[in-house]
N, C-alpha and C. Protein backbone atom coordinates (compact mmCIF):
# COMPACT_ATOMS: atom_id res chain seq x y z
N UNK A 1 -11.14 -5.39 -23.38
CA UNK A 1 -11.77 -6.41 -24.20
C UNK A 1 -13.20 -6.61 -23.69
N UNK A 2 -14.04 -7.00 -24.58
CA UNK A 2 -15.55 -6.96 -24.29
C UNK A 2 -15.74 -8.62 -24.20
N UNK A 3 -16.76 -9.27 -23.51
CA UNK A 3 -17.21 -10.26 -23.84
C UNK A 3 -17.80 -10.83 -24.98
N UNK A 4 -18.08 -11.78 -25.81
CA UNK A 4 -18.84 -12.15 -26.51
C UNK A 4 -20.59 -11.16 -26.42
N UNK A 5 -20.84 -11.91 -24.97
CA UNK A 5 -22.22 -11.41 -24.92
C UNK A 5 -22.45 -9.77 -25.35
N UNK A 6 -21.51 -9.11 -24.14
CA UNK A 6 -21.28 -7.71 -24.71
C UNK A 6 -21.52 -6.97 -26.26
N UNK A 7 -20.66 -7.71 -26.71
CA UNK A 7 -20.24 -7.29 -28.33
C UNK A 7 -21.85 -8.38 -29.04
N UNK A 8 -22.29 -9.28 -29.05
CA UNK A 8 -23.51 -9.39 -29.81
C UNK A 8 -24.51 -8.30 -28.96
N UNK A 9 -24.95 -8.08 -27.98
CA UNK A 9 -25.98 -7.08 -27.67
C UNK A 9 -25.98 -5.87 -28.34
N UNK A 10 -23.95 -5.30 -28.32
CA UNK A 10 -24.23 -3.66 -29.09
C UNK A 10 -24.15 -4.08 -30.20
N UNK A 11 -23.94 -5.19 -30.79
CA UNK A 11 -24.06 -5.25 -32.01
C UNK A 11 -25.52 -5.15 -32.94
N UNK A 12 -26.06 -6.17 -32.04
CA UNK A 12 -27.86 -5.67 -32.43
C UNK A 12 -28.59 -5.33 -32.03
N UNK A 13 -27.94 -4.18 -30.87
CA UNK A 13 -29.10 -3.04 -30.27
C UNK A 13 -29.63 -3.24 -28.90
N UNK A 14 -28.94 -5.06 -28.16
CA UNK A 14 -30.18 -5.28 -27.71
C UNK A 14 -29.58 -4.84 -25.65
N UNK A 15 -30.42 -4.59 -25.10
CA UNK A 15 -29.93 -4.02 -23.87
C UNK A 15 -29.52 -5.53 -22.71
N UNK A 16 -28.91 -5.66 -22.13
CA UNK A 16 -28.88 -6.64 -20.80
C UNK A 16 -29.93 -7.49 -20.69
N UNK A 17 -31.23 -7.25 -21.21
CA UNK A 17 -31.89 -8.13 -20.54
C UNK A 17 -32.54 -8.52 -21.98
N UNK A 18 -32.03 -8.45 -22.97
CA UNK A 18 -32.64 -8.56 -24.72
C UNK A 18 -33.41 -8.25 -25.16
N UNK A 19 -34.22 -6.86 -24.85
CA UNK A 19 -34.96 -6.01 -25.17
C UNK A 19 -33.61 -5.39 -26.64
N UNK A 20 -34.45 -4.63 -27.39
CA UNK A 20 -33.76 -3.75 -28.31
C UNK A 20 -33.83 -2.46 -27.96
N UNK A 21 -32.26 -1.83 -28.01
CA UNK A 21 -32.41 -0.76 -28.40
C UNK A 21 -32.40 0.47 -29.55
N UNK A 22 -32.82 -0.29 -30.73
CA UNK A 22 -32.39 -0.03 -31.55
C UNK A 22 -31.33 0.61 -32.49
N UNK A 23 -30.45 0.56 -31.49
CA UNK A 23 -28.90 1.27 -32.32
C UNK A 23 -27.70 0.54 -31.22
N UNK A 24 -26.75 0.77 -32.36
CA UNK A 24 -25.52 0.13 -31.66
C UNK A 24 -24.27 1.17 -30.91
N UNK A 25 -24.17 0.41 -30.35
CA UNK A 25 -23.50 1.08 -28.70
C UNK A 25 -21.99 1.57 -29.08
N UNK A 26 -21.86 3.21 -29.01
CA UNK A 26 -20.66 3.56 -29.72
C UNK A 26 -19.33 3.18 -28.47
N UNK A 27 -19.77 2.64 -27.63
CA UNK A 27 -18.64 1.92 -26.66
C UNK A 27 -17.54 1.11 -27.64
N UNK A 28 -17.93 0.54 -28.71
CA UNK A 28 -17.46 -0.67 -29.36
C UNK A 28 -16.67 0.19 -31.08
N UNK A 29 -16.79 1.44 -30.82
CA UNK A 29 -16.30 2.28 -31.99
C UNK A 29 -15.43 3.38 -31.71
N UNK A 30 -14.29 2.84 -31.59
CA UNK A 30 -12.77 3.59 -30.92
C UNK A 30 -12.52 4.90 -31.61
N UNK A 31 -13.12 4.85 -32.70
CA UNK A 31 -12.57 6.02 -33.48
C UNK A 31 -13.49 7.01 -33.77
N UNK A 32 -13.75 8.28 -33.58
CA UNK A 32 -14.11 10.10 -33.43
C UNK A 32 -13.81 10.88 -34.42
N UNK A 33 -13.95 10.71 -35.33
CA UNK A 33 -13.67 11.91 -36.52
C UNK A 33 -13.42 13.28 -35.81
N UNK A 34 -14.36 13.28 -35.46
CA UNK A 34 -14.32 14.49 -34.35
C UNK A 34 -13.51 15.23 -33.46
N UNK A 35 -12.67 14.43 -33.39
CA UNK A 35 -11.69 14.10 -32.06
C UNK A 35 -10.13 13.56 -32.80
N UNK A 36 -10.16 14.24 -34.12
CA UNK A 36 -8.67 13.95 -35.08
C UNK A 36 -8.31 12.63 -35.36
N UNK A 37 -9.40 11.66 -35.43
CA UNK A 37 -9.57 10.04 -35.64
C UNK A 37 -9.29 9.31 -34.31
N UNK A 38 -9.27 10.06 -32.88
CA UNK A 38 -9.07 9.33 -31.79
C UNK A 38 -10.29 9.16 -30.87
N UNK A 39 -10.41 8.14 -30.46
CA UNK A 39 -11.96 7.93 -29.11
C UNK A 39 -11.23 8.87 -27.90
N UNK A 40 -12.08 9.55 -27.12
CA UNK A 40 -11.56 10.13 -26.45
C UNK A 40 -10.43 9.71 -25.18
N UNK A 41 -10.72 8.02 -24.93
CA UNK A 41 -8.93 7.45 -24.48
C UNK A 41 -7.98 7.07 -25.15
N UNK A 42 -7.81 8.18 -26.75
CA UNK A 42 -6.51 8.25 -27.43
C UNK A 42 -6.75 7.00 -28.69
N UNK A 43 -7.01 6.25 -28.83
CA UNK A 43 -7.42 5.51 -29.48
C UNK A 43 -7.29 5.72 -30.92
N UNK A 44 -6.19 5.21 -31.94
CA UNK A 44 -6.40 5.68 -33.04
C UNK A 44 -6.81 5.17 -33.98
N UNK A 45 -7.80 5.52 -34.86
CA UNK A 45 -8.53 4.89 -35.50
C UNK A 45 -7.97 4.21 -36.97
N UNK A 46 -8.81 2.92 -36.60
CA UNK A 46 -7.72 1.78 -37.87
C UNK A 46 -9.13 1.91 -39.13
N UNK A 47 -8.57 1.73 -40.24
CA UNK A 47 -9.15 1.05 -41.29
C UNK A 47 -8.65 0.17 -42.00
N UNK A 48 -9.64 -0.55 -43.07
CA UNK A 48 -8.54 -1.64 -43.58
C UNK A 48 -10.06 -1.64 -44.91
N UNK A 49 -9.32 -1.53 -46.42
CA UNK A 49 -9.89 -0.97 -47.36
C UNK A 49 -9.44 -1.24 -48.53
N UNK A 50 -10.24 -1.37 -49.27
CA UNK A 50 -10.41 -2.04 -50.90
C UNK A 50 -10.70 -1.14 -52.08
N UNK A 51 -10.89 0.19 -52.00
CA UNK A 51 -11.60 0.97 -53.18
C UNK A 51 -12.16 0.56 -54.29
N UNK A 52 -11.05 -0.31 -55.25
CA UNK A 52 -11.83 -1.32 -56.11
C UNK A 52 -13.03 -1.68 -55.96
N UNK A 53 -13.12 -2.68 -54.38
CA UNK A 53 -14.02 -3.61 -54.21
C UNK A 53 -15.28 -2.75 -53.46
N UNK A 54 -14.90 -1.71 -52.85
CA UNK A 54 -15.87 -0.98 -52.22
C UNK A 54 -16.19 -1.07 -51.09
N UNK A 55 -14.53 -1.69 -50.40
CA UNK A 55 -15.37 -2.06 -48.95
C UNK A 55 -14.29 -0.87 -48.13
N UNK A 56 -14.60 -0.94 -46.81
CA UNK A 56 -14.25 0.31 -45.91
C UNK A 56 -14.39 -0.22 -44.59
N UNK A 57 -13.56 -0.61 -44.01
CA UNK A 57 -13.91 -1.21 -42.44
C UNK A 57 -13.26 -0.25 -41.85
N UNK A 58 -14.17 0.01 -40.99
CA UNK A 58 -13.81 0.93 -39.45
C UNK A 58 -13.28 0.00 -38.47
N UNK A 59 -12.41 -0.20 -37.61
CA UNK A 59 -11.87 -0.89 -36.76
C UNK A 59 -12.38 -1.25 -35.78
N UNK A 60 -12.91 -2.31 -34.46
CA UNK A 60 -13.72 -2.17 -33.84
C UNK A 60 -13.02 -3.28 -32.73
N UNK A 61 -12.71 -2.98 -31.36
CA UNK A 61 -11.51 -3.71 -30.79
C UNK A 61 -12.50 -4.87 -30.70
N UNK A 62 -12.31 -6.12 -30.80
CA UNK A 62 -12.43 -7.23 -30.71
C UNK A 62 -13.65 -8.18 -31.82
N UNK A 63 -13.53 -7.00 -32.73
CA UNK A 63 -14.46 -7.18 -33.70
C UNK A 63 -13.85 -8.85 -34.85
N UNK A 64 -14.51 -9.63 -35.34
CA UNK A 64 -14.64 -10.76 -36.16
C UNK A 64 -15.19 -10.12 -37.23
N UNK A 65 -14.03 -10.52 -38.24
CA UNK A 65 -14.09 -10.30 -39.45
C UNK A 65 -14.82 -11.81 -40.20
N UNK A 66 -15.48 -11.84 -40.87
CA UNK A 66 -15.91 -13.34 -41.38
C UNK A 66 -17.37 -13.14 -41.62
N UNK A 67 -17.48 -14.43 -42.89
CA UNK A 67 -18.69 -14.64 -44.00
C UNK A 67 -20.00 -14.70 -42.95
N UNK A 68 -19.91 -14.91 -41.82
CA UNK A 68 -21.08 -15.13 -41.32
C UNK A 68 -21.26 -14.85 -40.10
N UNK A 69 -20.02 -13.97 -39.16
CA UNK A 69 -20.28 -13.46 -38.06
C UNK A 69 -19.59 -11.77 -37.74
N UNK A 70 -19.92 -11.09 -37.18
CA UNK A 70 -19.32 -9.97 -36.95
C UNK A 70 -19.84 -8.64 -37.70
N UNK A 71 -19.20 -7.74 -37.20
CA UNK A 71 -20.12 -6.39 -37.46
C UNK A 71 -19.86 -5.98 -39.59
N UNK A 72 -18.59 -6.77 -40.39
CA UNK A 72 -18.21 -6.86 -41.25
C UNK A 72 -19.10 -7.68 -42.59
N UNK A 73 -20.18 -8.43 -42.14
CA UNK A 73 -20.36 -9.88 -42.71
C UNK A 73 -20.57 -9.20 -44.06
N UNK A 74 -21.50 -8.15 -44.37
CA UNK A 74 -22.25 -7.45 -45.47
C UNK A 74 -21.21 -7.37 -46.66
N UNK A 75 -19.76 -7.12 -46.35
CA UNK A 75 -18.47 -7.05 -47.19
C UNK A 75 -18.16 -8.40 -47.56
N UNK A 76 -18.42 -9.48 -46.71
CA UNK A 76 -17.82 -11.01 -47.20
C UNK A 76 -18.84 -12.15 -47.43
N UNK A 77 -19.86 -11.52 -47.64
CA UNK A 77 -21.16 -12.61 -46.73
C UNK A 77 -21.14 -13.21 -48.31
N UNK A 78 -20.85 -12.93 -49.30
CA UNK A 78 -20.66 -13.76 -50.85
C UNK A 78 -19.95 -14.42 -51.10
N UNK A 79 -18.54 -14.03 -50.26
CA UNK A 79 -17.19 -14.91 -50.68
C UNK A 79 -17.34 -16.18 -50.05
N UNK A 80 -17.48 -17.22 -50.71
CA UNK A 80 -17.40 -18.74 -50.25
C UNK A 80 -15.88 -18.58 -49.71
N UNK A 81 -14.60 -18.45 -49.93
CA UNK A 81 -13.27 -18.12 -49.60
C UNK A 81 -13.00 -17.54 -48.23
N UNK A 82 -13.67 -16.96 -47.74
CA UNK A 82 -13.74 -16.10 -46.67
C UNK A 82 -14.40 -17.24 -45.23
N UNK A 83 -13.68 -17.46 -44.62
CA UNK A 83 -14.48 -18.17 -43.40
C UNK A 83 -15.34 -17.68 -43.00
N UNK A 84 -16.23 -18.81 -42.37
CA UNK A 84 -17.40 -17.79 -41.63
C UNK A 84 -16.80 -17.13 -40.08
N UNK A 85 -16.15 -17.61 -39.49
CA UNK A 85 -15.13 -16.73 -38.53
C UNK A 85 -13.47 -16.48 -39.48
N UNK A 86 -13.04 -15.58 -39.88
CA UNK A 86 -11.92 -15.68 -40.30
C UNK A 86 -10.97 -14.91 -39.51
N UNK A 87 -10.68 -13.90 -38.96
CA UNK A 87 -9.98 -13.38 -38.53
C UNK A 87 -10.42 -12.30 -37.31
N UNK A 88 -9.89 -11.98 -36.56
CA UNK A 88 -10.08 -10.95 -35.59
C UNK A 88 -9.42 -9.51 -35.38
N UNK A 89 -9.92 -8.34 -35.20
CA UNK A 89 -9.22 -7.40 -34.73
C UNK A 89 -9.28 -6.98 -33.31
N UNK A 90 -8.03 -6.68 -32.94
CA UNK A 90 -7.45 -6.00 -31.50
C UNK A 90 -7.11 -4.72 -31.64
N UNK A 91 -7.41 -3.93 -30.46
CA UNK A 91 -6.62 -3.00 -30.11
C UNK A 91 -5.80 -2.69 -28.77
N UNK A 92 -4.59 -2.73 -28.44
CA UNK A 92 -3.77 -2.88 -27.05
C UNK A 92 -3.28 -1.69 -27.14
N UNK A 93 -3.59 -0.83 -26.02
CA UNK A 93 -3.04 0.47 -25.87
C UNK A 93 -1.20 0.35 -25.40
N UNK A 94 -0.79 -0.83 -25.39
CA UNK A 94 0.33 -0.71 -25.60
C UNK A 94 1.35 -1.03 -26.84
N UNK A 95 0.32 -1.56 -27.54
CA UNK A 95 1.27 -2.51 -29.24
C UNK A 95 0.11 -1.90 -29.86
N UNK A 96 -0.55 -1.24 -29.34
CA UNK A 96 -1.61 -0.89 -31.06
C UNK A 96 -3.08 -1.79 -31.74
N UNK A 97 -2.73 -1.70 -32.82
CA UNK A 97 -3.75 -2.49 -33.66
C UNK A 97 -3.21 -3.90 -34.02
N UNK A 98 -3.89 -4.81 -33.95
CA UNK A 98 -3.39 -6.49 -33.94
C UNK A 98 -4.60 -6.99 -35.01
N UNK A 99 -3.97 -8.22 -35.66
CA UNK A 99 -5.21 -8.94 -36.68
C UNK A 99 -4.76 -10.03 -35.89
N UNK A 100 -5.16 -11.11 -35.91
CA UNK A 100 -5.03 -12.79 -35.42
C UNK A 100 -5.78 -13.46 -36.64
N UNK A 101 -5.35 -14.68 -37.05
CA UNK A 101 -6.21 -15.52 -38.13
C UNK A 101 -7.20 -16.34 -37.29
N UNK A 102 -8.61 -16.65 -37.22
CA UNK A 102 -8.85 -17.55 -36.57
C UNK A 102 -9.41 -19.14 -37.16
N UNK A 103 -8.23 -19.97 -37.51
CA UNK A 103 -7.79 -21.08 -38.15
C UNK A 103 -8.85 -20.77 -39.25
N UNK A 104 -8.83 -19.72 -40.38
CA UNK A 104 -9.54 -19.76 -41.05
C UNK A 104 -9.02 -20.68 -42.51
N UNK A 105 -9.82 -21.26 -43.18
CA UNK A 105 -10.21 -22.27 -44.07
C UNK A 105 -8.73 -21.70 -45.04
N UNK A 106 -9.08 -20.74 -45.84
CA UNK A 106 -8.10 -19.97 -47.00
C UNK A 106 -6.86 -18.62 -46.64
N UNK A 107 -7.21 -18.81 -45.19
CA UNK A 107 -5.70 -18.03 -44.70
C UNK A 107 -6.12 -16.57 -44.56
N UNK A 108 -5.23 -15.88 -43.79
CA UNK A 108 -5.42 -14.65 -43.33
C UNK A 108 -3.68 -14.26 -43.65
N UNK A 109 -3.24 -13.30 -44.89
CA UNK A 109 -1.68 -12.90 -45.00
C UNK A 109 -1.76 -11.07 -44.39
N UNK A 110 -0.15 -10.66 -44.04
CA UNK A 110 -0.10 -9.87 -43.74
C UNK A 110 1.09 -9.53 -44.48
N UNK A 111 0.89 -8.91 -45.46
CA UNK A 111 1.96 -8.24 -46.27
C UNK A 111 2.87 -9.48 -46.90
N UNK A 112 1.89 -9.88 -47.29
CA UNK A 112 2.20 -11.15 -48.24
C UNK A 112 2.46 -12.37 -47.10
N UNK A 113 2.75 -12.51 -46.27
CA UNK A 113 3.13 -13.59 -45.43
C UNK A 113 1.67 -14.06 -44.56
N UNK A 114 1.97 -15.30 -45.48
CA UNK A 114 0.75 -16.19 -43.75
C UNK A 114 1.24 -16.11 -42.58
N UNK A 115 -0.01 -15.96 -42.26
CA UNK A 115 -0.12 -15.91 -40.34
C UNK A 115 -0.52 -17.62 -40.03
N UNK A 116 0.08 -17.41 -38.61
CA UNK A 116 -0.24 -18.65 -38.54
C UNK A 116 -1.55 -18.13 -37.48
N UNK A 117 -2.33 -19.33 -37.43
CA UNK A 117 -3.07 -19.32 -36.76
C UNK A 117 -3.47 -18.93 -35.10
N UNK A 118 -4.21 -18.02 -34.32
CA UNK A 118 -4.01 -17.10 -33.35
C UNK A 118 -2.82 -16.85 -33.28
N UNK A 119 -2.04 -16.30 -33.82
CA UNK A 119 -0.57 -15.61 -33.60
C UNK A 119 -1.27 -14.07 -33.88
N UNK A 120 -1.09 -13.68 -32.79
CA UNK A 120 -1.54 -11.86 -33.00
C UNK A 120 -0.65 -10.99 -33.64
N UNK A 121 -0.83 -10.80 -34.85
CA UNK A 121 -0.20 -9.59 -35.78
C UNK A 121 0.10 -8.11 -35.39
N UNK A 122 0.72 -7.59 -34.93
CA UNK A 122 0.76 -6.00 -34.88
C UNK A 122 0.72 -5.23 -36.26
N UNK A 123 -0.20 -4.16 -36.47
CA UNK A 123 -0.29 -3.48 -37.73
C UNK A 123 0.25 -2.16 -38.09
N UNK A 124 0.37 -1.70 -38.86
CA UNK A 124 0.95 -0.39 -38.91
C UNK A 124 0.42 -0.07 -40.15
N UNK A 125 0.40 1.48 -40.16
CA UNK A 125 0.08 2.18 -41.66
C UNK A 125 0.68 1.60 -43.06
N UNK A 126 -0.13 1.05 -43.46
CA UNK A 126 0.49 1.31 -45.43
C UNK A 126 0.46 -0.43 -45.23
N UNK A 127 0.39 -1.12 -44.42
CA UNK A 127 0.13 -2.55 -44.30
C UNK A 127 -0.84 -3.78 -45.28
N UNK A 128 -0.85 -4.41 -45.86
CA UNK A 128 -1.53 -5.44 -46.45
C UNK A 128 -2.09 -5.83 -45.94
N UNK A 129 -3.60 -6.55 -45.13
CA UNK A 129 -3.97 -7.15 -44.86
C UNK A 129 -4.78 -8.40 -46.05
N UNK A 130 -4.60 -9.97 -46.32
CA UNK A 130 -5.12 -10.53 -47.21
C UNK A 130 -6.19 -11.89 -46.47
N UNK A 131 -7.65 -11.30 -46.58
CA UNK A 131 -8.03 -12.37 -46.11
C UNK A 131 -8.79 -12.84 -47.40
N UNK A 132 -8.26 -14.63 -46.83
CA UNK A 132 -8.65 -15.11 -48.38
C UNK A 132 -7.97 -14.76 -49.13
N UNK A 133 -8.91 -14.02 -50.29
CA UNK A 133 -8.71 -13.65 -51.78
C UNK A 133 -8.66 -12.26 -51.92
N UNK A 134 -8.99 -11.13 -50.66
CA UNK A 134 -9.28 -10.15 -50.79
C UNK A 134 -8.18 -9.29 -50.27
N UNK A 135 -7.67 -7.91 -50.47
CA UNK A 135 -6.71 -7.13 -49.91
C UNK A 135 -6.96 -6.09 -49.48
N UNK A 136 -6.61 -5.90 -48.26
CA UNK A 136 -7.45 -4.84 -47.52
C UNK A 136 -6.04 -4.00 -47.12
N UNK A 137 -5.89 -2.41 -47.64
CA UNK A 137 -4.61 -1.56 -47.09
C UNK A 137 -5.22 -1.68 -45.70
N UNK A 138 -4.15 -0.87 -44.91
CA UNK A 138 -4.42 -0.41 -43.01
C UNK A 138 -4.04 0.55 -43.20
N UNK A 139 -5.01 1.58 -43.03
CA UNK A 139 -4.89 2.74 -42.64
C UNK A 139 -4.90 3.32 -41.33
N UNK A 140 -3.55 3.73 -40.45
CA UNK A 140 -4.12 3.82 -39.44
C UNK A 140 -4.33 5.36 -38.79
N UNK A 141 -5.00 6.33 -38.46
CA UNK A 141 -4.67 7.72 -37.95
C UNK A 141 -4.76 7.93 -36.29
């Protein structure tokens, strides 16, 4: 798990001391096309996806999903429905891929069922994810 600070620096480039480096730090991007969808410590890479809607999330361990924070915002940053923190993703090399709700406003479901609030979800392929109003499959390889 990364810190806060951690995860905003690679998020906008910026090095230890808040200089920019202009690109974000593939430390924070588990998944390698390259590498048969795994980071090279096995890591298998999650998505969670809308075709309809056009959105495509790459998985990112400790990444915040929500209207106004996290590496995602560009997909929700319209939906009034969507918290501005709504939910979180994990990855535990022993249970996998995890969602958690984080007490968001209009709910975070997982295959139709509300979550309750920080209760960490384990995910699996072919999965529902519903935040808000929106439905995102899990794809996981």
């Amino acid at each position: 798990m990364v810190t806060p600070e951690e995860y905003q620096r690679a998020s906008t480039g910026q090095t230890s001391n808040g200089s920019s480096t202009g690109a974000v730090s593939q430390d924070f991007y588990p998944s390698d096309p390259k590498n048969g969808g795994k980071a090279s410590g096995g890591v298998p890479m999650l998505q969670l996806y809308n075709s309809s809607l056009n959105i495509r999330i790459q998985g990112i361990n400790g990444a915040v999903i929500g209207r106004r924070q996290g590496p995602y915002v560009q997909f929700f940053q319209g939906n009034m429905y969507v918290s501005g923190v709504h939910a979180q993703l994990k990855y535990n090399a022993e249970t996998g891929w995890s969602i958690t709700d984080k007490h968001s406003s209009n709910g975070t479901k997982l295959n139709e069922h509300l979550m309750q609030p920080d209760a960490e979800m384990s995910l699996k392929n072919g999965d529902i994810v519903t935040i808000a109003n929106i439905n995102l499959q899990v794809s996981i390889n």
